[in-house]
C-alpha atoms as a PDB file:
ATOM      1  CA  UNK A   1    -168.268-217.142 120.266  1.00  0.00           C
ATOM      2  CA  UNK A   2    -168.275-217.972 116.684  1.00  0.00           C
ATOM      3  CA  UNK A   3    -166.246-216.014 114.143  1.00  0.00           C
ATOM      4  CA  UNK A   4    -167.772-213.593 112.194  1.00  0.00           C
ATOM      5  CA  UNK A   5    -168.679-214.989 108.400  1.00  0.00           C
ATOM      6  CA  UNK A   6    -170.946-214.102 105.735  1.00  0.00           C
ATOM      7  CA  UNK A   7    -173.253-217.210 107.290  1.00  0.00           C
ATOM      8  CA  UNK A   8    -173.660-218.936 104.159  1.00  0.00           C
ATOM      9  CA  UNK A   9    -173.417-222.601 102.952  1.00  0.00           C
ATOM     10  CA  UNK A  10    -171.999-221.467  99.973  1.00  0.00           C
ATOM     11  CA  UNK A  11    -168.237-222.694  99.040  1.00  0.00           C
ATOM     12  CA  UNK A  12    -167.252-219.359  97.848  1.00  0.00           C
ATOM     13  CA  UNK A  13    -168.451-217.812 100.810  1.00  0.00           C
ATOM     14  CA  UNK A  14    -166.824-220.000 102.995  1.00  0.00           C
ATOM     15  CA  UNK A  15    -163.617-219.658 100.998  1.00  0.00           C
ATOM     16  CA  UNK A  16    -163.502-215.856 101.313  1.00  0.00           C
ATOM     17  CA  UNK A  17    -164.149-216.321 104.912  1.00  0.00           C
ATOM     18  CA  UNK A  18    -160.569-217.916 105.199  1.00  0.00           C
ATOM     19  CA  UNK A  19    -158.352-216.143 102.444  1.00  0.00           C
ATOM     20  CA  UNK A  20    -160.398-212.740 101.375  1.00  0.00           C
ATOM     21  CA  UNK A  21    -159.433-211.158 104.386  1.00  0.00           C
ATOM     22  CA  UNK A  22    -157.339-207.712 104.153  1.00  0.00           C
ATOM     23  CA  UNK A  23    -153.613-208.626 103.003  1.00  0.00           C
ATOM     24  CA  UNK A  24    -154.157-212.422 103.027  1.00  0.00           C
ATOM     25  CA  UNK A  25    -154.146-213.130  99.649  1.00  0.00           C
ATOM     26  CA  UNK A  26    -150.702-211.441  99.266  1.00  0.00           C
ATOM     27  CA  UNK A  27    -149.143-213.623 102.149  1.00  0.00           C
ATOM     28  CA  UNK A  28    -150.306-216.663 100.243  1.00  0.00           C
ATOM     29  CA  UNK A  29    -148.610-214.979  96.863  1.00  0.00           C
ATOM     30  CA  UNK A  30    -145.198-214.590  98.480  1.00  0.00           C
ATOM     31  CA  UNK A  31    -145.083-218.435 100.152  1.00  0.00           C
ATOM     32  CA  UNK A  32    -146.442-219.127  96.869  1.00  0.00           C
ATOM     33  CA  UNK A  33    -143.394-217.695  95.307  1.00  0.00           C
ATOM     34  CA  UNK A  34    -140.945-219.244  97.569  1.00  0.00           C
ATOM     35  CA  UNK A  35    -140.839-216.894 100.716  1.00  0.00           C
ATOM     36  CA  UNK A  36    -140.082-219.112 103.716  1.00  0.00           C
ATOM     37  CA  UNK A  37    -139.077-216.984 106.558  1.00  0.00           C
ATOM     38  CA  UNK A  38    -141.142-214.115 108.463  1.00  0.00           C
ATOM     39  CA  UNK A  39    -138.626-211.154 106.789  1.00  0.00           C
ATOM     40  CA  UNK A  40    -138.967-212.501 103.449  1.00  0.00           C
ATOM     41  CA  UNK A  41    -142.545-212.215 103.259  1.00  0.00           C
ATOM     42  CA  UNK A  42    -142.575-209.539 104.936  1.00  0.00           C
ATOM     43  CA  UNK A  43    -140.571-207.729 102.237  1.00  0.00           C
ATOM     44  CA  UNK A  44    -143.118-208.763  99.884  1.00  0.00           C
ATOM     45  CA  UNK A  45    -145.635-206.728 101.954  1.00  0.00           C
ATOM     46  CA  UNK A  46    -144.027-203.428 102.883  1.00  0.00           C
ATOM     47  CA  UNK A  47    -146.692-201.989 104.027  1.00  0.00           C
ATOM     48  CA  UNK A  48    -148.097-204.704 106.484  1.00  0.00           C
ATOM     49  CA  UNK A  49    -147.192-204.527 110.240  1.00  0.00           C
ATOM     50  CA  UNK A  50    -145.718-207.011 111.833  1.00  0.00           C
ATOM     51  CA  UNK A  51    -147.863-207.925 114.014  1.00  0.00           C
ATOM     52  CA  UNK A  52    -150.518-207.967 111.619  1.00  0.00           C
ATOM     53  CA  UNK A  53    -148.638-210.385 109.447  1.00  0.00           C
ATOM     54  CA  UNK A  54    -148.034-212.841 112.673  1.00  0.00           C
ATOM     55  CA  UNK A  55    -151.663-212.578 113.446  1.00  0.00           C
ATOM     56  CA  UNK A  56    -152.422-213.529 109.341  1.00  0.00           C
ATOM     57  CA  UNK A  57    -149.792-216.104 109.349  1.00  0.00           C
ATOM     58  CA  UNK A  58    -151.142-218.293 112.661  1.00  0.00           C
ATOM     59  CA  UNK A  59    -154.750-217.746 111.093  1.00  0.00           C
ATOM     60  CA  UNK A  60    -153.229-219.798 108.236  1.00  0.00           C
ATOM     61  CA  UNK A  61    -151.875-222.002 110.577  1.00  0.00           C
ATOM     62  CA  UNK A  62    -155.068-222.742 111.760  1.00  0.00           C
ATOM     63  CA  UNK A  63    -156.965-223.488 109.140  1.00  0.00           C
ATOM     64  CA  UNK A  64    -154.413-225.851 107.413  1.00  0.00           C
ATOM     65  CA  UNK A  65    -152.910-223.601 104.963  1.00  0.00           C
ATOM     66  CA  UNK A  66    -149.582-222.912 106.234  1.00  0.00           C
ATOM     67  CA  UNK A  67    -147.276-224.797 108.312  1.00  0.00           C
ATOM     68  CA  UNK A  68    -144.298-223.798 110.181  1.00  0.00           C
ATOM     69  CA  UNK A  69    -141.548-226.420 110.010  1.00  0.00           C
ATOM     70  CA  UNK A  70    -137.693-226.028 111.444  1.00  0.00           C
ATOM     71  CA  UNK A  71    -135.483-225.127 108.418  1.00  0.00           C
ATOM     72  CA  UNK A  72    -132.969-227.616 107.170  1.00  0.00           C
ATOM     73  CA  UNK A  73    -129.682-225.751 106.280  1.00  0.00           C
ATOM     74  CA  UNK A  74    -130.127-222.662 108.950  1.00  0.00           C
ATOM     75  CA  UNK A  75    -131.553-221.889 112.568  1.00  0.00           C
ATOM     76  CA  UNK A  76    -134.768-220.932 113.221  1.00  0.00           C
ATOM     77  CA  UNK A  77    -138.543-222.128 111.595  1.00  0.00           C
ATOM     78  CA  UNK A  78    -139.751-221.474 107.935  1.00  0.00           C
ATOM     79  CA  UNK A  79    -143.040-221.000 106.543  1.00  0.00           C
ATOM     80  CA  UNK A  80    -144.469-223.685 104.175  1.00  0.00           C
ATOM     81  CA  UNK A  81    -147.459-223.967 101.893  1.00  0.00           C
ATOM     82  CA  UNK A  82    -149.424-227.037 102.795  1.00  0.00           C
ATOM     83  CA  UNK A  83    -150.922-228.962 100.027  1.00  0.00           C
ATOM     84  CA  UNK A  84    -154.177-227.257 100.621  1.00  0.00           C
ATOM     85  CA  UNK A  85    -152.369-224.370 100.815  1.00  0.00           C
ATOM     86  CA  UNK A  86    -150.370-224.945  97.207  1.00  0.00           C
ATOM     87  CA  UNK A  87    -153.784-225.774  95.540  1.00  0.00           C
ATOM     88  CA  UNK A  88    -154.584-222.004  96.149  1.00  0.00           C
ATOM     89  CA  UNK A  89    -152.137-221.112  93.697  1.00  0.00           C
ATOM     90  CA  UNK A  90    -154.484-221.321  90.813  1.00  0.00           C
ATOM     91  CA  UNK A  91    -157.131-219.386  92.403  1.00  0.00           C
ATOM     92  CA  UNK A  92    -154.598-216.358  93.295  1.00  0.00           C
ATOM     93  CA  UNK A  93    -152.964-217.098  89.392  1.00  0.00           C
ATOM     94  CA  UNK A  94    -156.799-216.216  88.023  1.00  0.00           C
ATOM     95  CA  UNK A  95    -157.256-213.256  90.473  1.00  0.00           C
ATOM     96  CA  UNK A  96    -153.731-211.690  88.286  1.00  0.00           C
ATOM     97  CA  UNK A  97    -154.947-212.837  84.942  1.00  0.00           C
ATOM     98  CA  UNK A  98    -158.004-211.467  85.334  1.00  0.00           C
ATOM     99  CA  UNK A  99    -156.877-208.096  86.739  1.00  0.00           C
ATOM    100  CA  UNK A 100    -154.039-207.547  83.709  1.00  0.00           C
ATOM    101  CA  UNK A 101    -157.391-208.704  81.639  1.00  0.00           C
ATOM    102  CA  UNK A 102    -159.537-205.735  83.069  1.00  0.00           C
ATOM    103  CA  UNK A 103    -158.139-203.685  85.130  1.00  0.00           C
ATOM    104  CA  UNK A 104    -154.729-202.497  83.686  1.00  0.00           C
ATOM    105  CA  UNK A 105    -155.992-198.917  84.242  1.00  0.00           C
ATOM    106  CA  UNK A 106    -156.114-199.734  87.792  1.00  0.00           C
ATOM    107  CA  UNK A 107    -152.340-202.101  88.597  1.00  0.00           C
ATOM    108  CA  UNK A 108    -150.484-199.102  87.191  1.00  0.00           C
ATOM    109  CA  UNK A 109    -151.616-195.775  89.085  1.00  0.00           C
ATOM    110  CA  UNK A 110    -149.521-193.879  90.870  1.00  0.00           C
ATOM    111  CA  UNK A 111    -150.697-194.853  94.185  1.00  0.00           C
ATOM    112  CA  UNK A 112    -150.052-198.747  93.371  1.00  0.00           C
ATOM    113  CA  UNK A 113    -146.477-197.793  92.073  1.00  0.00           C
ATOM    114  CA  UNK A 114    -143.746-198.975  94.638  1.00  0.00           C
ATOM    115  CA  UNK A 115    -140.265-199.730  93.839  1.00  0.00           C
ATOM    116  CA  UNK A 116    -139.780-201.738  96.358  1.00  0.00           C
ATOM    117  CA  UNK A 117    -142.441-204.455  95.764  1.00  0.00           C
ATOM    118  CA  UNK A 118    -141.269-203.940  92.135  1.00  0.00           C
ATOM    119  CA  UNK A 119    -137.983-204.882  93.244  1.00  0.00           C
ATOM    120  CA  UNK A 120    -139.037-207.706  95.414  1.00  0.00           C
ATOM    121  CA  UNK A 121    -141.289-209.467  92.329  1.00  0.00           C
ATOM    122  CA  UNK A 122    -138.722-209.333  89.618  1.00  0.00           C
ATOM    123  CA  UNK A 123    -136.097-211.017  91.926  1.00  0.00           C
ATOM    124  CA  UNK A 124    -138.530-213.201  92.453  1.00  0.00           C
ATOM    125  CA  UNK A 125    -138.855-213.612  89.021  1.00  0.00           C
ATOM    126  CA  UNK A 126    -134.831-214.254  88.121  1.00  0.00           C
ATOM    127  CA  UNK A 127    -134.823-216.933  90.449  1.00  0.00           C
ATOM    128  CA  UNK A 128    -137.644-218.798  89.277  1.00  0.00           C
ATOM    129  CA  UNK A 129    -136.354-218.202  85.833  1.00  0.00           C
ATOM    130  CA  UNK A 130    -133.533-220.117  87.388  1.00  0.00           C
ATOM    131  CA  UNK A 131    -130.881-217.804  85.082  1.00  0.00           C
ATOM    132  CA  UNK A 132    -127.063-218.546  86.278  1.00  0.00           C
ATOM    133  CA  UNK A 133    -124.591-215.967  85.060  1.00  0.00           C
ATOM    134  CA  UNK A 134    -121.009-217.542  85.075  1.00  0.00           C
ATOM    135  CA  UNK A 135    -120.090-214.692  86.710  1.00  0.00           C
ATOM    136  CA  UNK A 136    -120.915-211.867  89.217  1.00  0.00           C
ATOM    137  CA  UNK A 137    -123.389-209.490  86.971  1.00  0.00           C
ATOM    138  CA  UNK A 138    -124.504-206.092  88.335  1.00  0.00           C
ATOM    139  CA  UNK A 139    -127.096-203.752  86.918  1.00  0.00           C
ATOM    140  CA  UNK A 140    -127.909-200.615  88.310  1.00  0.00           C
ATOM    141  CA  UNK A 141    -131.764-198.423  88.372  1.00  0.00           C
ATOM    142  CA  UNK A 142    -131.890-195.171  88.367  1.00  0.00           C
ATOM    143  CA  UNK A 143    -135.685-194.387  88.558  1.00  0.00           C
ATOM    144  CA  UNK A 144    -137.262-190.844  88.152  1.00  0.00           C
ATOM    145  CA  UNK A 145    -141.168-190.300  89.610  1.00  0.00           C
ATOM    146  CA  UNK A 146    -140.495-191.647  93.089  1.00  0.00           C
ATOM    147  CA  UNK A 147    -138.655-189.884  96.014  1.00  0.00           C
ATOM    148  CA  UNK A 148    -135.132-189.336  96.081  1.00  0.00           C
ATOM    149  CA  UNK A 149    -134.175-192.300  98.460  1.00  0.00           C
ATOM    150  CA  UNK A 150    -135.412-194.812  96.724  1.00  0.00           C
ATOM    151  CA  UNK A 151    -134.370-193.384  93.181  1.00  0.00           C
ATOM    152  CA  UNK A 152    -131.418-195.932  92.728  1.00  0.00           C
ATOM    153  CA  UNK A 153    -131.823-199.799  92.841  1.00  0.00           C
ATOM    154  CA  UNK A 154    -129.071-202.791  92.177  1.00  0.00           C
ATOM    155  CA  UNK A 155    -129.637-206.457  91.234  1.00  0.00           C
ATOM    156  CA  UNK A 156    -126.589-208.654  91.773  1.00  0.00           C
ATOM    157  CA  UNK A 157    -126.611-211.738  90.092  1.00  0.00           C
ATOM    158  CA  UNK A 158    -124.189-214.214  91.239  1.00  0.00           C
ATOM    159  CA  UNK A 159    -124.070-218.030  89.947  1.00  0.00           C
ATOM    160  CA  UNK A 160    -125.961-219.504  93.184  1.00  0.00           C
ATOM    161  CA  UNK A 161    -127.919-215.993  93.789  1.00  0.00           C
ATOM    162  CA  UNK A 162    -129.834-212.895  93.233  1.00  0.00           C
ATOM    163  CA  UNK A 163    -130.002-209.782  95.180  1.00  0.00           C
ATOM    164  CA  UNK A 164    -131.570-206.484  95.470  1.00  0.00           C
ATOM    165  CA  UNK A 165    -129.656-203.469  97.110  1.00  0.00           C
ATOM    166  CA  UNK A 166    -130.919-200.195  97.826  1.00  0.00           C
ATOM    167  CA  UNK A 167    -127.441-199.202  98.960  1.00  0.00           C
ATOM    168  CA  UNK A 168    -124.177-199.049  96.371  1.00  0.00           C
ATOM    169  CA  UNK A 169    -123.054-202.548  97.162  1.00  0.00           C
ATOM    170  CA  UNK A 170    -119.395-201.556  95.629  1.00  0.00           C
ATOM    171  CA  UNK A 171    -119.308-204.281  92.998  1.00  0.00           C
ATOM    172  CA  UNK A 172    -118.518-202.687  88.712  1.00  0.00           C
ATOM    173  CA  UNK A 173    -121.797-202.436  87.330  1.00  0.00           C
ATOM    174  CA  UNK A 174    -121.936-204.005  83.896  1.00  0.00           C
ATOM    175  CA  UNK A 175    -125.133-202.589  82.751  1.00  0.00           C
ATOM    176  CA  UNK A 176    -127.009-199.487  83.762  1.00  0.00           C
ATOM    177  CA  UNK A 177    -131.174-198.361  83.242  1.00  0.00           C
ATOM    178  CA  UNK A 178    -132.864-195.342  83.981  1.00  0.00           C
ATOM    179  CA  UNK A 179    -136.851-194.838  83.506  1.00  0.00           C
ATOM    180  CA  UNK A 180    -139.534-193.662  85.380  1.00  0.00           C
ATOM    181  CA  UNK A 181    -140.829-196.153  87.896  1.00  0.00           C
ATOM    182  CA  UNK A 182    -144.270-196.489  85.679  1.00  0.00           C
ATOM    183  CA  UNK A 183    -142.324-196.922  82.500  1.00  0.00           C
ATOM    184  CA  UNK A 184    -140.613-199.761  83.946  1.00  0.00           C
ATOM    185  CA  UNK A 185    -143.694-201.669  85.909  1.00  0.00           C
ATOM    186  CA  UNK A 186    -145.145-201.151  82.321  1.00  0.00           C
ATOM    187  CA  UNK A 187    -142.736-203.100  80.871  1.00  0.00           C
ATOM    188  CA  UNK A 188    -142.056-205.848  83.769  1.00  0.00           C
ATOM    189  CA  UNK A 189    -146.061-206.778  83.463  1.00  0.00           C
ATOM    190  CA  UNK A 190    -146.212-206.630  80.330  1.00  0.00           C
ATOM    191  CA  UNK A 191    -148.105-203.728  79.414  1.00  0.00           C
ATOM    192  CA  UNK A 192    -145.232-202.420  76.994  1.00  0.00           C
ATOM    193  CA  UNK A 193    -142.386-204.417  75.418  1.00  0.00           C
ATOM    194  CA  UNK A 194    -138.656-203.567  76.200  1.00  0.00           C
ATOM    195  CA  UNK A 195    -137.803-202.773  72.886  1.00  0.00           C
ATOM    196  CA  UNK A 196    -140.671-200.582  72.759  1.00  0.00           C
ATOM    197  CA  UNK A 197    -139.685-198.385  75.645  1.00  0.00           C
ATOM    198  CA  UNK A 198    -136.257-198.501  74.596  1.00  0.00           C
ATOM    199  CA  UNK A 199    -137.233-197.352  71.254  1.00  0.00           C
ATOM    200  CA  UNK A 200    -139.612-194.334  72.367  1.00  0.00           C
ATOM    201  CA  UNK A 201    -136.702-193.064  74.742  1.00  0.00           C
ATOM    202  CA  UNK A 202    -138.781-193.621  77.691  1.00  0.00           C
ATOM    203  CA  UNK A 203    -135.958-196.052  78.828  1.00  0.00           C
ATOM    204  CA  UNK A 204    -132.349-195.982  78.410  1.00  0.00           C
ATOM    205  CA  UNK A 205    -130.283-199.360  78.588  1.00  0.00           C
ATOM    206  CA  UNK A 206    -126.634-198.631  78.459  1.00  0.00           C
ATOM    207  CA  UNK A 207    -123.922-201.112  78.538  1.00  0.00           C
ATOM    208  CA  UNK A 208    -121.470-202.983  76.043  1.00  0.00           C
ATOM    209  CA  UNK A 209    -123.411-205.255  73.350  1.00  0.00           C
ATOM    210  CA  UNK A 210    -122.648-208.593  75.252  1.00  0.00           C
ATOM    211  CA  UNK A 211    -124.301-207.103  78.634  1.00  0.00           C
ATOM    212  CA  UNK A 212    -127.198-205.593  76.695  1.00  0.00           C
ATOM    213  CA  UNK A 213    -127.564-209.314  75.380  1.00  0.00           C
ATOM    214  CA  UNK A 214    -127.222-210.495  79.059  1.00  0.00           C
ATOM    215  CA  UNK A 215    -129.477-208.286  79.944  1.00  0.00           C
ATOM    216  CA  UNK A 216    -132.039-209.303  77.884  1.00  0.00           C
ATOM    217  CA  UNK A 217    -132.088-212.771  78.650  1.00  0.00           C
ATOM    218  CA  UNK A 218    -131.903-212.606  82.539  1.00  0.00           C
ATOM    219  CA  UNK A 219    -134.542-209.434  82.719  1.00  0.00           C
ATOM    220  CA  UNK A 220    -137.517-211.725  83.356  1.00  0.00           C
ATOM    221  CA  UNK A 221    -141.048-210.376  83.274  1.00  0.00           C
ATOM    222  CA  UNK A 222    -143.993-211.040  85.524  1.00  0.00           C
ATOM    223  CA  UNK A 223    -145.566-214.163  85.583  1.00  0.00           C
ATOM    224  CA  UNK A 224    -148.641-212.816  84.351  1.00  0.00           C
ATOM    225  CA  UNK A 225    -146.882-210.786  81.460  1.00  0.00           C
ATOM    226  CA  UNK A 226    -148.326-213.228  78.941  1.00  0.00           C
ATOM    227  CA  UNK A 227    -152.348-212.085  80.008  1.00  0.00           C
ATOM    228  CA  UNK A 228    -153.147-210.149  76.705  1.00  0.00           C
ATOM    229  CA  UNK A 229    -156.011-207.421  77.583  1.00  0.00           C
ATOM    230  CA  UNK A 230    -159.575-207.333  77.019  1.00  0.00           C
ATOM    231  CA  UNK A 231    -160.499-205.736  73.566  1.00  0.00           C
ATOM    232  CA  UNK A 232    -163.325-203.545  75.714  1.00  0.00           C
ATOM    233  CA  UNK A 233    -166.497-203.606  77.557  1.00  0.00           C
ATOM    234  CA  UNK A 234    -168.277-205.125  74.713  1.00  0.00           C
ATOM    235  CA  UNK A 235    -166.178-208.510  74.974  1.00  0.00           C
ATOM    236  CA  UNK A 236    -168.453-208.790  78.522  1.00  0.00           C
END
């Protein structure tokens, strides 16, 4: 039986038979940003089942997107982008410029705000920065508008690593921010600068001068922070 498709000759068409389907564009964003194993992106996608995301991953497979190879330093298989696959970045990088273009109205309500993916993307975004502290750095979140266990966040930033902990991992913290989760998506996209936020009291950085300074060089914003917004309807 053949696969249902939109049964056109059409390129687009047959592209969006193969990537537009529900969550498969955001599997391709996280192997795009350097998730290799089934938990990683998985992390990425919080809200995908398992088996879903094995079922999305092996329809990859299939059509010559991903591949799964054994990893090199640890046990076990890894995900990789194919070369088709990593000529999709473009396509997914114009589906985000577009949206912070036109939709900003719609990334940022409530429903679309989730700590945890926020969490996820801006680690993702210190290690592409590739920032190494020469020490052990340790910031901690305290974020108001979401529920009460996943109010507090910490980013460790060690010289070969970064990590996210939703549990007190017992290291000093060197620099501490509080804001409400929107206030702080805001500024990680883009939307609103740092300074600004800080300024307007809607976010509080405290720490000594030479951690703010850290702070501000290893706080990396989203990739598509640079997408400056439409002027209005009329520019259509």
């Amino acid at each position: 039986m053949a696969k249902a498709g939109y049964g056109q000759y059409c390129p687009i068409a047959v592209t969006a038979e193969v990537i537009a389907q529900r969550w498969t564009p955001l599997v391709i964003r996280a192997l795009c940003l350097g998730a290799t194993r089934f938990n990683e992106i998985h992390d990425s996608v919080p809200r995908m089942s398992s088996a879903l995301l094995s079922q999305r991953l092996r329809e990859l497979e299939g059509a010559g997107i991903v591949q799964r190879v054994m990893a090199e330093s640890t046990p076990g298989k890894q995900y990789r982008l194919t070369r088709a696959g990593e000529e999709l970045f473009p396509v997914l990088e114009g589906m985000g410029m577009w949206s912070q273009r036109w939709l900003r109205h719609e990334i940022t309500r409530d429903e679309n705000l989730d700590p945890d993916i926020l969490f996820w993307d801006m680690r993702r975004s210190i290690i592409g920065a590739d920032y190494r502290p020469e020490r052990r750095r340790v910031a901690q979140f305290h974020l108001d508008g979401v529920p009460v266990s996943r109010r507090f966040y910490w980013i460790v930033l060690e010289p070969q690593d970064v990590d996210v902990c939703v549990f007190d991992p017992g290291h000093e913290v060197d620099i501490w921010l509080r804001a409400h989760i929107r206030t702080l998506t805001e500024v990680w996209l883009g939307h609103r600068s740092l300074l600004a936020a800080i300024e307007d009291h809607s976010l509080r950085l405290d720490g000594s001068p030479s951690e703010t300074d850290a702070f501000h060089k290893w706080f990396c914003l989203s990739h598509f922070a640079d997408a400056r917004p439409s002027a209005g309807p009329q520019d259509a």
